[in-house]
PDB file of N, CA and C in Angstrom:
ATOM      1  N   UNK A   1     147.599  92.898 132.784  1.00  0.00           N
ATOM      2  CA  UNK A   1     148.626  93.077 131.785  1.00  0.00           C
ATOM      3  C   UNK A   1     149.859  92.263 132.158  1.00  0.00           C
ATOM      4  N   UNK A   2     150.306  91.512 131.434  1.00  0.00           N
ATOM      5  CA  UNK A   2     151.286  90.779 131.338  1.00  0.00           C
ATOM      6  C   UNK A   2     152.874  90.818 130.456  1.00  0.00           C
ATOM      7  N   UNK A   3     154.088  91.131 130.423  1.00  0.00           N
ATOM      8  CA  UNK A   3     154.598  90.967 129.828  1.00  0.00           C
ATOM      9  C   UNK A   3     155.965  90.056 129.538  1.00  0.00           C
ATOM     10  N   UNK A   4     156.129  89.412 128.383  1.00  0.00           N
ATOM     11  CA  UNK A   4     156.913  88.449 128.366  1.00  0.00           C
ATOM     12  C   UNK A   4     157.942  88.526 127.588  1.00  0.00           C
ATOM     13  N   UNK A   5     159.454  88.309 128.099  1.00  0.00           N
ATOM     14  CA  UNK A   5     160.283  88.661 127.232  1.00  0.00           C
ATOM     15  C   UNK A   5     160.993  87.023 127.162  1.00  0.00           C
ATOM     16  N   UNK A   6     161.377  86.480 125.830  1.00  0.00           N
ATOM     17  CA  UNK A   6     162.275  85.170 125.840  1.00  0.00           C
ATOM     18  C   UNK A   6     163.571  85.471 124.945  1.00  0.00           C
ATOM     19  N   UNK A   7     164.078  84.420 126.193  1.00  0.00           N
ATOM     20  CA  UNK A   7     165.482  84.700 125.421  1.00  0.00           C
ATOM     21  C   UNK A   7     166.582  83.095 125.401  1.00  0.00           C
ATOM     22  N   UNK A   8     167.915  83.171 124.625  1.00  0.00           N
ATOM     23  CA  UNK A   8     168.373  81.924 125.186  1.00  0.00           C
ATOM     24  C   UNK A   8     168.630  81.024 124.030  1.00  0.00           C
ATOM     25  N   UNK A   9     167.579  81.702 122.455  1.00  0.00           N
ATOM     26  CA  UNK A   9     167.946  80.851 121.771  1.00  0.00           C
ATOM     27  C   UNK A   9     169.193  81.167 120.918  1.00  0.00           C
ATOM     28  N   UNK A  10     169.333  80.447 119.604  1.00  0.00           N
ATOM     29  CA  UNK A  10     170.645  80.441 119.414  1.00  0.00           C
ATOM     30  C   UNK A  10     171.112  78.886 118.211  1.00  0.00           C
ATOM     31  N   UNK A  11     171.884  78.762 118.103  1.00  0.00           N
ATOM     32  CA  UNK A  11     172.492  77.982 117.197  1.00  0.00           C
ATOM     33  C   UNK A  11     173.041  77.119 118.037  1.00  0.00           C
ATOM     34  N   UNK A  12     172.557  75.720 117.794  1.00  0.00           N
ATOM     35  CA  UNK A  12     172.870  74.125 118.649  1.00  0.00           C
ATOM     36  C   UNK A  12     172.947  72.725 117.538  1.00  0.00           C
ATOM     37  N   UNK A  13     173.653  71.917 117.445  1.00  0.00           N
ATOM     38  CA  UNK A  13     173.805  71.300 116.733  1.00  0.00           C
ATOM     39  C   UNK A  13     172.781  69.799 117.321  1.00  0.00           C
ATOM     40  N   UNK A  14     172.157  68.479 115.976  1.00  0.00           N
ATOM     41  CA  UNK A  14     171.452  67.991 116.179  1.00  0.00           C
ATOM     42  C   UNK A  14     171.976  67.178 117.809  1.00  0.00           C
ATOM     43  N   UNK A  15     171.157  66.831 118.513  1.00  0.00           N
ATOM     44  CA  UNK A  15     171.681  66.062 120.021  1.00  0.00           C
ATOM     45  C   UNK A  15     172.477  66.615 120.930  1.00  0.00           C
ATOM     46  N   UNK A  16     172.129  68.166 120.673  1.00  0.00           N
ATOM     47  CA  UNK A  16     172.655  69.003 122.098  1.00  0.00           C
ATOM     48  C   UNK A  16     171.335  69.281 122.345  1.00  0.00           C
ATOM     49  N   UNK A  17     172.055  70.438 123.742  1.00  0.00           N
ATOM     50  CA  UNK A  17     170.854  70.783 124.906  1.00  0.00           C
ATOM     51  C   UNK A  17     170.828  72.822 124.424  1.00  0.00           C
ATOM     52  N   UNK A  18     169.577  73.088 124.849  1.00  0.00           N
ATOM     53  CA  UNK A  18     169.750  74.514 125.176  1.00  0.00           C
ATOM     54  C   UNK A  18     168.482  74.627 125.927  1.00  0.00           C
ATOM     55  N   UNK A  19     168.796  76.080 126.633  1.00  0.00           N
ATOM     56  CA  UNK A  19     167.583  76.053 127.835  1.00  0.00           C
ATOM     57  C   UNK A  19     166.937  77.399 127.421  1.00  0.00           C
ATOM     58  N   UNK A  20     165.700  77.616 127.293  1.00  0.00           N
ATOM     59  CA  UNK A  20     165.320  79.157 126.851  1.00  0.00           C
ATOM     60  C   UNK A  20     164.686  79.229 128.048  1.00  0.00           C
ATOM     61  N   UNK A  21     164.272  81.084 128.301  1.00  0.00           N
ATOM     62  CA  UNK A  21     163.693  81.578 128.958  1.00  0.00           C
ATOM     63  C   UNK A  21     162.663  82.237 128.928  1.00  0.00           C
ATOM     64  N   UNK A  22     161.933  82.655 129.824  1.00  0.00           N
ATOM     65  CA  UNK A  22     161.024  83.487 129.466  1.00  0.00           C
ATOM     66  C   UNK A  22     160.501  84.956 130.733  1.00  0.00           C
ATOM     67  N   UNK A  23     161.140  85.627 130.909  1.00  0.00           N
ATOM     68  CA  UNK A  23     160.666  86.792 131.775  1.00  0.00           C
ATOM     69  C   UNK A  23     159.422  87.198 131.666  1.00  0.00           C
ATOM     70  N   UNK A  24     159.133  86.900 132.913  1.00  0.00           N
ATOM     71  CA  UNK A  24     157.303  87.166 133.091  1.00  0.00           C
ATOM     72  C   UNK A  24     157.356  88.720 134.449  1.00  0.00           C
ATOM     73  N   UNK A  25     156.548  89.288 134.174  1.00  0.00           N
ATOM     74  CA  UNK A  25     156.461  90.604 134.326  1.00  0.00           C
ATOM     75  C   UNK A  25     155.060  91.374 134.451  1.00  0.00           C
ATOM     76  N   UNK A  26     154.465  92.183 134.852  1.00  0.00           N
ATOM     77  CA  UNK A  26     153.467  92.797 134.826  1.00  0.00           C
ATOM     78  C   UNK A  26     152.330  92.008 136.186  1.00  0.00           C
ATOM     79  N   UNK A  27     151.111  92.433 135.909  1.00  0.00           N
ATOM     80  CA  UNK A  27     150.007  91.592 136.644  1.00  0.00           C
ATOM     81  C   UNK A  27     149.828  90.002 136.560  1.00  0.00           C
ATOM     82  N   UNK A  28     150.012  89.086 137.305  1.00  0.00           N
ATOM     83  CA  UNK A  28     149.706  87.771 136.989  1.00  0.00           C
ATOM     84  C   UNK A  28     148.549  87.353 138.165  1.00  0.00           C
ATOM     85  N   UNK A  29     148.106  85.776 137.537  1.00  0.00           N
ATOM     86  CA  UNK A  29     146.827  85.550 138.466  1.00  0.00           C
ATOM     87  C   UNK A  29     147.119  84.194 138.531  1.00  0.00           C
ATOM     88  N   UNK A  30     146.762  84.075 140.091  1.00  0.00           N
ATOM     89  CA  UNK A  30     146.332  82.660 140.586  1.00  0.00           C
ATOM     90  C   UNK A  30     146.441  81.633 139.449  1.00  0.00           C
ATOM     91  N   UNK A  31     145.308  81.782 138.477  1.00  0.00           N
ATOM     92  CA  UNK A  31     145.005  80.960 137.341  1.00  0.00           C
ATOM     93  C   UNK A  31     145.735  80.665 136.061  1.00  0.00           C
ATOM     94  N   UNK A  32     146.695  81.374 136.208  1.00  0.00           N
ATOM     95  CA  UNK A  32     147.221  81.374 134.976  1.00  0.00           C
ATOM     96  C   UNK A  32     147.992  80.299 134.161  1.00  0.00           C
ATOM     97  N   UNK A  33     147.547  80.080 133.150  1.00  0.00           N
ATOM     98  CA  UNK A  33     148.869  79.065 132.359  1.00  0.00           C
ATOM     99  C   UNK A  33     149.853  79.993 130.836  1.00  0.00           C
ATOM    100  N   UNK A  34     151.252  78.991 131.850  1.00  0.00           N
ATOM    101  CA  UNK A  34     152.139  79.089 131.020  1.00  0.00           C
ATOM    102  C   UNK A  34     152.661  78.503 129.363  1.00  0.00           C
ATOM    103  N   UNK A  35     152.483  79.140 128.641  1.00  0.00           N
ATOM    104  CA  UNK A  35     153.056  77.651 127.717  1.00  0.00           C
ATOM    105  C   UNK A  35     154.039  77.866 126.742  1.00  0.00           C
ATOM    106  N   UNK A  36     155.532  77.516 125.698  1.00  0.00           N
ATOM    107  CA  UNK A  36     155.715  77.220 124.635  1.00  0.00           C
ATOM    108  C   UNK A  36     155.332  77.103 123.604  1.00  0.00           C
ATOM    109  N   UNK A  37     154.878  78.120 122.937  1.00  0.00           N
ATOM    110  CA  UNK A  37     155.199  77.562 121.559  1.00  0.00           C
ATOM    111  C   UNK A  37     155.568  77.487 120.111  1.00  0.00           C
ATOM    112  N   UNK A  38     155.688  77.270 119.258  1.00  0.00           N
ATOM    113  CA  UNK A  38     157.106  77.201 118.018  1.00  0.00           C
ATOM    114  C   UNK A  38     156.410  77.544 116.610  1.00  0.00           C
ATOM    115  N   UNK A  39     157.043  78.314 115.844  1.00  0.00           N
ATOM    116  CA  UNK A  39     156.713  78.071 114.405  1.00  0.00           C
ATOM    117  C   UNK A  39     157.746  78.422 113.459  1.00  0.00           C
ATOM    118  N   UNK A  40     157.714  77.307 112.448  1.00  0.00           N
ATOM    119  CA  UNK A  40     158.957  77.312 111.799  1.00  0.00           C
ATOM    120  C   UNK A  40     158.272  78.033 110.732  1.00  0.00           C
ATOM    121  N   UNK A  41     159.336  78.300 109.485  1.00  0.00           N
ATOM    122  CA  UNK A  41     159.110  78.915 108.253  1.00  0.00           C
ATOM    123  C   UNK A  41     157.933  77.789 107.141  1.00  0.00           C
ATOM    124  N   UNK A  42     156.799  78.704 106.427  1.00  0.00           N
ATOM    125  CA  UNK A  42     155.926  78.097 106.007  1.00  0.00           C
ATOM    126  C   UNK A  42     155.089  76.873 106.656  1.00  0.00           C
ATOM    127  N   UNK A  43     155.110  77.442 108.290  1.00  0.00           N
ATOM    128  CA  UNK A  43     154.131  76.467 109.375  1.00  0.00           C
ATOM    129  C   UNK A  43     153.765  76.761 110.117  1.00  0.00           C
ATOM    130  N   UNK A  44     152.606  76.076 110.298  1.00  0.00           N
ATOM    131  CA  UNK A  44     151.656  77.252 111.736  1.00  0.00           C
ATOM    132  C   UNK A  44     152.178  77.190 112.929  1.00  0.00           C
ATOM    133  N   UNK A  45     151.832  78.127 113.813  1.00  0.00           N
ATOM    134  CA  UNK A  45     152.227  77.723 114.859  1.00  0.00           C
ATOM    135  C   UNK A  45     151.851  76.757 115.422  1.00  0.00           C
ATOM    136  N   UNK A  46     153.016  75.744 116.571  1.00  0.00           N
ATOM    137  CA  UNK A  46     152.643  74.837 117.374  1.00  0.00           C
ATOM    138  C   UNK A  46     152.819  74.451 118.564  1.00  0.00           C
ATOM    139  N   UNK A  47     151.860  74.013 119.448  1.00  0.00           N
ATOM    140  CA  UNK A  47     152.113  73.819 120.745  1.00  0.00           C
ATOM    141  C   UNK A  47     153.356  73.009 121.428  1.00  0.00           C
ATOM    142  N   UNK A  48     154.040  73.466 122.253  1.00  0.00           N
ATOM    143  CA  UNK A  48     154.928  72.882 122.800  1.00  0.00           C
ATOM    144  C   UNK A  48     154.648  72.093 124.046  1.00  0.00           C
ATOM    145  N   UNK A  49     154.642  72.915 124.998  1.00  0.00           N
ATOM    146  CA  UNK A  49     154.295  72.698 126.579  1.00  0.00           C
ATOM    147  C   UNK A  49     153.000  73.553 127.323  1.00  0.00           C
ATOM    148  N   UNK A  50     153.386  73.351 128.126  1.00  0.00           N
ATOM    149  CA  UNK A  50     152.374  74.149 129.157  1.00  0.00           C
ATOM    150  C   UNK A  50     152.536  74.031 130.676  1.00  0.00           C
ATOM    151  N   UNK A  51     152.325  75.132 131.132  1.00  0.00           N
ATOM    152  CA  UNK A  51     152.448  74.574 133.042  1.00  0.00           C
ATOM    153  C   UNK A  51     152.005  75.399 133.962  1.00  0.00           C
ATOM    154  N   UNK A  52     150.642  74.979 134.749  1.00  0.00           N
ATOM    155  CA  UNK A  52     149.832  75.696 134.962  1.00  0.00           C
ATOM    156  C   UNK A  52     151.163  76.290 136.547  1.00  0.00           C
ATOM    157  N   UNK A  53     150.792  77.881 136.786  1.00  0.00           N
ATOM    158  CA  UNK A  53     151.915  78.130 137.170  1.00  0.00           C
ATOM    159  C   UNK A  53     152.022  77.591 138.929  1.00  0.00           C
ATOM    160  N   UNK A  54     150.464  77.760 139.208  1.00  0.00           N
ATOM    161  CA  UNK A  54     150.412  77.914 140.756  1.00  0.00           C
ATOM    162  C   UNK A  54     150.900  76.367 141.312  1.00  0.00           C
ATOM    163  N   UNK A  55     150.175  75.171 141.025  1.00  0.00           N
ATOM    164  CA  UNK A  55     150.064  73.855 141.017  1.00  0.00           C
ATOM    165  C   UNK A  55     151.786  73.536 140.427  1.00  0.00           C
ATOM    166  N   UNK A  56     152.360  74.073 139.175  1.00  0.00           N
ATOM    167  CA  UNK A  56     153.395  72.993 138.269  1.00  0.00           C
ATOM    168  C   UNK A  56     153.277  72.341 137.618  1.00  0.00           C
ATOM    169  N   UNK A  57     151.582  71.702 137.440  1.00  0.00           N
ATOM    170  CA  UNK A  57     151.684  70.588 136.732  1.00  0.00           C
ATOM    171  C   UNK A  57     151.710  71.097 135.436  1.00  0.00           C
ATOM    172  N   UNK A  58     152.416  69.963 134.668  1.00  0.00           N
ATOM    173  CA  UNK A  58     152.855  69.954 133.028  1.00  0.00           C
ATOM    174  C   UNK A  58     152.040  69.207 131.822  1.00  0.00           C
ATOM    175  N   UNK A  59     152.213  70.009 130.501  1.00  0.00           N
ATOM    176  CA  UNK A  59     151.557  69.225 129.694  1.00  0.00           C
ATOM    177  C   UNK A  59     152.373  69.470 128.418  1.00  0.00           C
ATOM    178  N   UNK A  60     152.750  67.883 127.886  1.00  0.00           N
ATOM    179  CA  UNK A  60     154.360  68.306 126.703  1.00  0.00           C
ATOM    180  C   UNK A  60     153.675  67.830 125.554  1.00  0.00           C
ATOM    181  N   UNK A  61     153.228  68.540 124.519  1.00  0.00           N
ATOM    182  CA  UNK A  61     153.195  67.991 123.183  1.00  0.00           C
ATOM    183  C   UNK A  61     153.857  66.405 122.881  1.00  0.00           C
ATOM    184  N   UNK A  62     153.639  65.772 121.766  1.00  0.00           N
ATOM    185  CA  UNK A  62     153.990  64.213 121.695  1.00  0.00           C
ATOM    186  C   UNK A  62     155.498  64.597 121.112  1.00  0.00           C
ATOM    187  N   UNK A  63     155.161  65.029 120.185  1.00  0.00           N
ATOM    188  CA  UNK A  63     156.380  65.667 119.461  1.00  0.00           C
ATOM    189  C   UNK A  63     158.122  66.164 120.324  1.00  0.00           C
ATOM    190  N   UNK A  64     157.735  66.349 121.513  1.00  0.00           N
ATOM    191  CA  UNK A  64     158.823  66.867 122.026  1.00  0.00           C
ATOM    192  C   UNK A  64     159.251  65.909 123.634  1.00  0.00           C
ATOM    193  N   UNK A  65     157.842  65.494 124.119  1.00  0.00           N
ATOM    194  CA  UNK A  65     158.394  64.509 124.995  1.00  0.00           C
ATOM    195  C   UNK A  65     158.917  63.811 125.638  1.00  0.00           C
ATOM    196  N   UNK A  66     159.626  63.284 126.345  1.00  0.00           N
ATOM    197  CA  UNK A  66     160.428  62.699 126.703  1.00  0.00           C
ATOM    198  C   UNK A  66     161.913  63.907 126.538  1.00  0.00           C
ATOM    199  N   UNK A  67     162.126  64.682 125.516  1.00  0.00           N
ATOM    200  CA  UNK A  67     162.767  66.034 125.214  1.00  0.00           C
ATOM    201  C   UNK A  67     162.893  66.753 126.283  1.00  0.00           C
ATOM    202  N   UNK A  68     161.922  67.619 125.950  1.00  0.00           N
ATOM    203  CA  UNK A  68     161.821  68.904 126.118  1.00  0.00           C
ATOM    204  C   UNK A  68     161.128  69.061 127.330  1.00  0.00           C
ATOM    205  N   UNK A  69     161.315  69.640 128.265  1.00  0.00           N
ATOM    206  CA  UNK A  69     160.904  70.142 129.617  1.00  0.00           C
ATOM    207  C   UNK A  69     160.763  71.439 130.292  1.00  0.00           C
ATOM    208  N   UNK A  70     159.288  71.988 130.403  1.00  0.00           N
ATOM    209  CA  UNK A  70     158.625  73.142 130.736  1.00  0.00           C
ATOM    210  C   UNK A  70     158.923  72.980 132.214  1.00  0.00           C
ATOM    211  N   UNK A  71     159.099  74.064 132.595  1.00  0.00           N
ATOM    212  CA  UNK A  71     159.207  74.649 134.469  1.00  0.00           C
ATOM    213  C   UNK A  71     159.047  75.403 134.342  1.00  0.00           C
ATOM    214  N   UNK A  72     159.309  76.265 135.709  1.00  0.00           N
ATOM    215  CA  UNK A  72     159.148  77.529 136.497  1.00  0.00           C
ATOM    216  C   UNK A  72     159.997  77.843 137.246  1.00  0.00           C
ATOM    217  N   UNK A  73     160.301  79.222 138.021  1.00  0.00           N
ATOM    218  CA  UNK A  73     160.997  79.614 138.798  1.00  0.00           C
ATOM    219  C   UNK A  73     160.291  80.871 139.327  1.00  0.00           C
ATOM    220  N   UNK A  74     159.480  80.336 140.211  1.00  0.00           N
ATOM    221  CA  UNK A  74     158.726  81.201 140.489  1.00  0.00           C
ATOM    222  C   UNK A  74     159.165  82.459 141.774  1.00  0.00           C
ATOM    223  N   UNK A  75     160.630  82.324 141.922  1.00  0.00           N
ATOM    224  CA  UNK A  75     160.771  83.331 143.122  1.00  0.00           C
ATOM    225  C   UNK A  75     161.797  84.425 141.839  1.00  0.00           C
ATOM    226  N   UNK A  76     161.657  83.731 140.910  1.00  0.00           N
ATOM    227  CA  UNK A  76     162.570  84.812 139.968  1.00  0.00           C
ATOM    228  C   UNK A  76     161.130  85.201 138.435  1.00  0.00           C
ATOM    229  N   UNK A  77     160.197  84.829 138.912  1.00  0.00           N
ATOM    230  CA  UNK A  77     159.247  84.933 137.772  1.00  0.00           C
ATOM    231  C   UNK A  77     159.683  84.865 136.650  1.00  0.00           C
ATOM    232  N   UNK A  78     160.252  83.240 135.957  1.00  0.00           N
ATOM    233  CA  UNK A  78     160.828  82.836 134.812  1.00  0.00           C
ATOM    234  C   UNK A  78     160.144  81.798 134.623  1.00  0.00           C
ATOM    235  N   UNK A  79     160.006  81.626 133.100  1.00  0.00           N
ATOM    236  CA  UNK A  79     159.434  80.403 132.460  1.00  0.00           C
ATOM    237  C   UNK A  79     160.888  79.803 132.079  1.00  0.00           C
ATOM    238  N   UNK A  80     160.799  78.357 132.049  1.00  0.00           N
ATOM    239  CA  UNK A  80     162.026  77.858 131.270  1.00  0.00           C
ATOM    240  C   UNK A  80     161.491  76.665 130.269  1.00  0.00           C
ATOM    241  N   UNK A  81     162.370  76.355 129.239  1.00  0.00           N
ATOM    242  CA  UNK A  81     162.143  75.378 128.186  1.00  0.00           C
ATOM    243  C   UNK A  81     163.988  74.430 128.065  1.00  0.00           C
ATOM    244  N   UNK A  82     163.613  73.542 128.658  1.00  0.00           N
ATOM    245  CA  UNK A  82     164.812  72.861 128.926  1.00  0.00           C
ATOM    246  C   UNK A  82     164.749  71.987 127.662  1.00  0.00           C
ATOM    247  N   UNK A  83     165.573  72.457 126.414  1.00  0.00           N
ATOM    248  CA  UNK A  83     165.767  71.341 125.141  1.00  0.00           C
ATOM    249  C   UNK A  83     166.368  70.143 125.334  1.00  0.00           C
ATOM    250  N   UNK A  84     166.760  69.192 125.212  1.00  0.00           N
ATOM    251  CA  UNK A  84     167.300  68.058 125.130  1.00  0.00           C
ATOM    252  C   UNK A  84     167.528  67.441 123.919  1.00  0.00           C
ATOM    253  N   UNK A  85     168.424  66.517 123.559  1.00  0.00           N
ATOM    254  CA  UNK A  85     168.527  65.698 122.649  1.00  0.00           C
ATOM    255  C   UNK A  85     167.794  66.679 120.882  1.00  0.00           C
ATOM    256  N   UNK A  86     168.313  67.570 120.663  1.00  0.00           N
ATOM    257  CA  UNK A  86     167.441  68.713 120.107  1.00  0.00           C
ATOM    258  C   UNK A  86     167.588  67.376 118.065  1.00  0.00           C
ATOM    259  N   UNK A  87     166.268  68.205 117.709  1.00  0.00           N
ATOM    260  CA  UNK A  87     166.267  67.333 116.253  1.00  0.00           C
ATOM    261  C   UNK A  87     166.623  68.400 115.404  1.00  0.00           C
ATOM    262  N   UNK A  88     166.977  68.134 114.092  1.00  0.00           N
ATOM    263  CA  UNK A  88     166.611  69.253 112.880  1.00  0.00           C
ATOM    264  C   UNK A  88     165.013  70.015 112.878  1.00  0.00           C
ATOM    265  N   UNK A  89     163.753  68.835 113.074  1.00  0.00           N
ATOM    266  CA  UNK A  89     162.894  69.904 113.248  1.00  0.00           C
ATOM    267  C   UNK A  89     162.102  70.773 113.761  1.00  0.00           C
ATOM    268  N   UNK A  90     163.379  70.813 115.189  1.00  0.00           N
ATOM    269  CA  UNK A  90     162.957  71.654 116.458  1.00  0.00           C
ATOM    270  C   UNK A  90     163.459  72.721 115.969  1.00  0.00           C
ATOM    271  N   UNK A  91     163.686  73.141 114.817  1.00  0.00           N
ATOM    272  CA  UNK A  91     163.929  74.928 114.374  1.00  0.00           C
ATOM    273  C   UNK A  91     162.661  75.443 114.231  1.00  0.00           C
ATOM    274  N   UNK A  92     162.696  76.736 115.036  1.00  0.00           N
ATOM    275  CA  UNK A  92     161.673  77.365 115.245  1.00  0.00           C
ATOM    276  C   UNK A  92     162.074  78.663 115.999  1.00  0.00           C
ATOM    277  N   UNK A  93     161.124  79.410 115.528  1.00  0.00           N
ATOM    278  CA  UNK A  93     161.030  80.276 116.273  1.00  0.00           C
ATOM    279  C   UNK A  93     160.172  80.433 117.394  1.00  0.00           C
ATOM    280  N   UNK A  94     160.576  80.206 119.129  1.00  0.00           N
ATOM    281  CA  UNK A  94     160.141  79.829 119.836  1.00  0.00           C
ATOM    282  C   UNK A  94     159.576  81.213 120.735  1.00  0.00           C
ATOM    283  N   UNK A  95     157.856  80.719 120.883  1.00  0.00           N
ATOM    284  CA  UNK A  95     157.360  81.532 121.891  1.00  0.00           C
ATOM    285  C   UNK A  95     157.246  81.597 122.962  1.00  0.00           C
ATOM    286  N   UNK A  96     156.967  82.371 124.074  1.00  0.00           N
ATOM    287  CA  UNK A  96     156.501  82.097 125.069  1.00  0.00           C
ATOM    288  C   UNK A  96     154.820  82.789 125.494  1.00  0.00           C
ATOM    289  N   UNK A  97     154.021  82.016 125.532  1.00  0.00           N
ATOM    290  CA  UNK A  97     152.538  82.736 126.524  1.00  0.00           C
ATOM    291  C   UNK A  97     152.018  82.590 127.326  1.00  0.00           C
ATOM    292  N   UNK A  98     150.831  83.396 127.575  1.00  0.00           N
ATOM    293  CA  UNK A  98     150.448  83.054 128.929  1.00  0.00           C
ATOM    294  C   UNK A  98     148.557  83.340 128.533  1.00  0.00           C
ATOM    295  N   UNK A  99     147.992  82.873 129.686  1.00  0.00           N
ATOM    296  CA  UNK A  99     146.406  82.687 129.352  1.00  0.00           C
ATOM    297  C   UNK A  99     146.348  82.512 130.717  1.00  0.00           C
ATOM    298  N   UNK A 100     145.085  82.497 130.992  1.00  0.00           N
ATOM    299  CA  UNK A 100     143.793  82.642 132.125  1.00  0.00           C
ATOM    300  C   UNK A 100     143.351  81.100 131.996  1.00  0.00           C
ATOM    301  N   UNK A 101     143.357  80.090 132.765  1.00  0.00           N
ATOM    302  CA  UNK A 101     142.990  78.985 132.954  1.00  0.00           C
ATOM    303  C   UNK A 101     141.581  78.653 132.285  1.00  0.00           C
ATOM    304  N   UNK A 102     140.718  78.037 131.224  1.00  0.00           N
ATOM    305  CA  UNK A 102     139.917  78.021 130.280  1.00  0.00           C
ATOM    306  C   UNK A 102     139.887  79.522 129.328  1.00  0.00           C
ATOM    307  N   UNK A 103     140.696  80.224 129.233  1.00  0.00           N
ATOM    308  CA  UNK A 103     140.564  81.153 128.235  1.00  0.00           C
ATOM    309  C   UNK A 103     141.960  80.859 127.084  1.00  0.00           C
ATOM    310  N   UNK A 104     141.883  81.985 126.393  1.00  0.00           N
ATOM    311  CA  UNK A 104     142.879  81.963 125.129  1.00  0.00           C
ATOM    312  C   UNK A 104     144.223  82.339 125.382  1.00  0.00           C
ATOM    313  N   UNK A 105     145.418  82.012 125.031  1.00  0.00           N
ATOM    314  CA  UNK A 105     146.112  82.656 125.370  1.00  0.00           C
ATOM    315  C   UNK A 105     146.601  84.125 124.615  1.00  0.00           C
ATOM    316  N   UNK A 106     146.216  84.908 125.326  1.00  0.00           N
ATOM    317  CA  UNK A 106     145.956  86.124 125.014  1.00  0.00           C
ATOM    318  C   UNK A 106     147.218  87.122 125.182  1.00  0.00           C
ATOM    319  N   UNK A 107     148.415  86.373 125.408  1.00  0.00           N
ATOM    320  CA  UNK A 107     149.909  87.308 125.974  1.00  0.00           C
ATOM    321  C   UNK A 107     150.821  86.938 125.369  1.00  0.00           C
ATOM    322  N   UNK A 108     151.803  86.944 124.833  1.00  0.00           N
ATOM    323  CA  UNK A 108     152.934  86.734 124.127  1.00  0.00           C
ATOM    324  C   UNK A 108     153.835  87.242 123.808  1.00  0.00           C
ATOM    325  N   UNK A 109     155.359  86.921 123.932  1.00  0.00           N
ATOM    326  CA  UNK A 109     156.743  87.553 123.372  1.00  0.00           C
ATOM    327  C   UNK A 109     156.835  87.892 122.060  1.00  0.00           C
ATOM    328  N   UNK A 110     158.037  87.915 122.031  1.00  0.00           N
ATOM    329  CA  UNK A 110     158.189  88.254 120.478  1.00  0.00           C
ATOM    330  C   UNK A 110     158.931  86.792 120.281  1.00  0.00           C
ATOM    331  N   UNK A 111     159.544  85.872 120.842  1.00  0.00           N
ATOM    332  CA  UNK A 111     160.183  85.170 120.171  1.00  0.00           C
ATOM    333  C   UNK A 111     161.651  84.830 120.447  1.00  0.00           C
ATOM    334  N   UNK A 112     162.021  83.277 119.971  1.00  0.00           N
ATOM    335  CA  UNK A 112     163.501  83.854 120.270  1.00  0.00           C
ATOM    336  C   UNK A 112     163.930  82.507 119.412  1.00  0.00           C
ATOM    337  N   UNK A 113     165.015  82.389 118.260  1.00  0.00           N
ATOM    338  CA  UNK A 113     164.994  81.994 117.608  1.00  0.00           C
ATOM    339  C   UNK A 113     166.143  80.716 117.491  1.00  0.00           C
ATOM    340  N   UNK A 114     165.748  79.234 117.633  1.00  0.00           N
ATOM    341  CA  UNK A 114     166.238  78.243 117.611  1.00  0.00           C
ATOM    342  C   UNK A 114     166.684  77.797 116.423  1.00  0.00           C
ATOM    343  N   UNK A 115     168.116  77.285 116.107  1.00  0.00           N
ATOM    344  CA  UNK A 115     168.482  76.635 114.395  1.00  0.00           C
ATOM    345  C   UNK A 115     169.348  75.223 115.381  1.00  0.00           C
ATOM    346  N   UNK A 116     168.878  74.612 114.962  1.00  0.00           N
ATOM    347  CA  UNK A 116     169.303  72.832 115.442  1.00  0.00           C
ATOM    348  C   UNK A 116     170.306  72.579 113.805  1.00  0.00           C
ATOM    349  N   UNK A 117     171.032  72.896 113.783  1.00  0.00           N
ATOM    350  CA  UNK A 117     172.624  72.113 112.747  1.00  0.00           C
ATOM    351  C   UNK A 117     172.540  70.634 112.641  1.00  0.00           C
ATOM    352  N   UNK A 118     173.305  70.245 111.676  1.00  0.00           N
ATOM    353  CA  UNK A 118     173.291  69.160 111.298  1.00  0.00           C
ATOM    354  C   UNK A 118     175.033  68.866 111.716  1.00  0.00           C
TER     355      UNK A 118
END
């Protein structure tokens, strides 16, 4: 059992920064991956990042790239989503989950809600 709380988002205008979080909590495993990800109004959800937790290594959607930057903090058991250079259609309501290394991700927040201004 896993639980994830995110927080951090908020109202940022186009070509600022904001950093979200994600409190990780409960049972975790060796295997696990972390990931981001977003869905705006009338759109499915979509992948952001990912980062497998034990290793670090990262994997960033095209879309956000060079952007947006997934970590860890693993002596405080936090996910982070470091925004950058933010667009109009990085509004979303941003998730955080977690999964078992080849399985689904099966854990998730509630959310925490990004508006990028013009």
């Amino acid at each position: 059992q896993v639980q994830l709380v995110e927080s951090g988002g908020g109202l940022v205008q186009a070509g600022g920064s904001l950093r979200l979080s994600c409190a990780v909590s409960g049972r975790t495993f060796d295997n696990y991956v972390m990931g981001w990800f977003r869905q705006a109004p009338g759109k499915e959800r979509e992948f952001v990042a990912q980062i497998y937790w034990s290793g670090g290594s990262t994997y960033h959607a095209d879309s956000v790239k060079g952007r947006f930057t997934i970590s860890r903090d693993s002596m405080k058991n936090t996910l982070y989503l470091q925004m950058n250079s933010v667009k109009l259609e990085d509004t979303a309501l941003y998730y955080c989950s977690a999964k078992s290394f080849g399985s689904t991700w099966d854990y998730w927040g509630q959310g925490t809600q990004v508006t990028v201004s013009s």
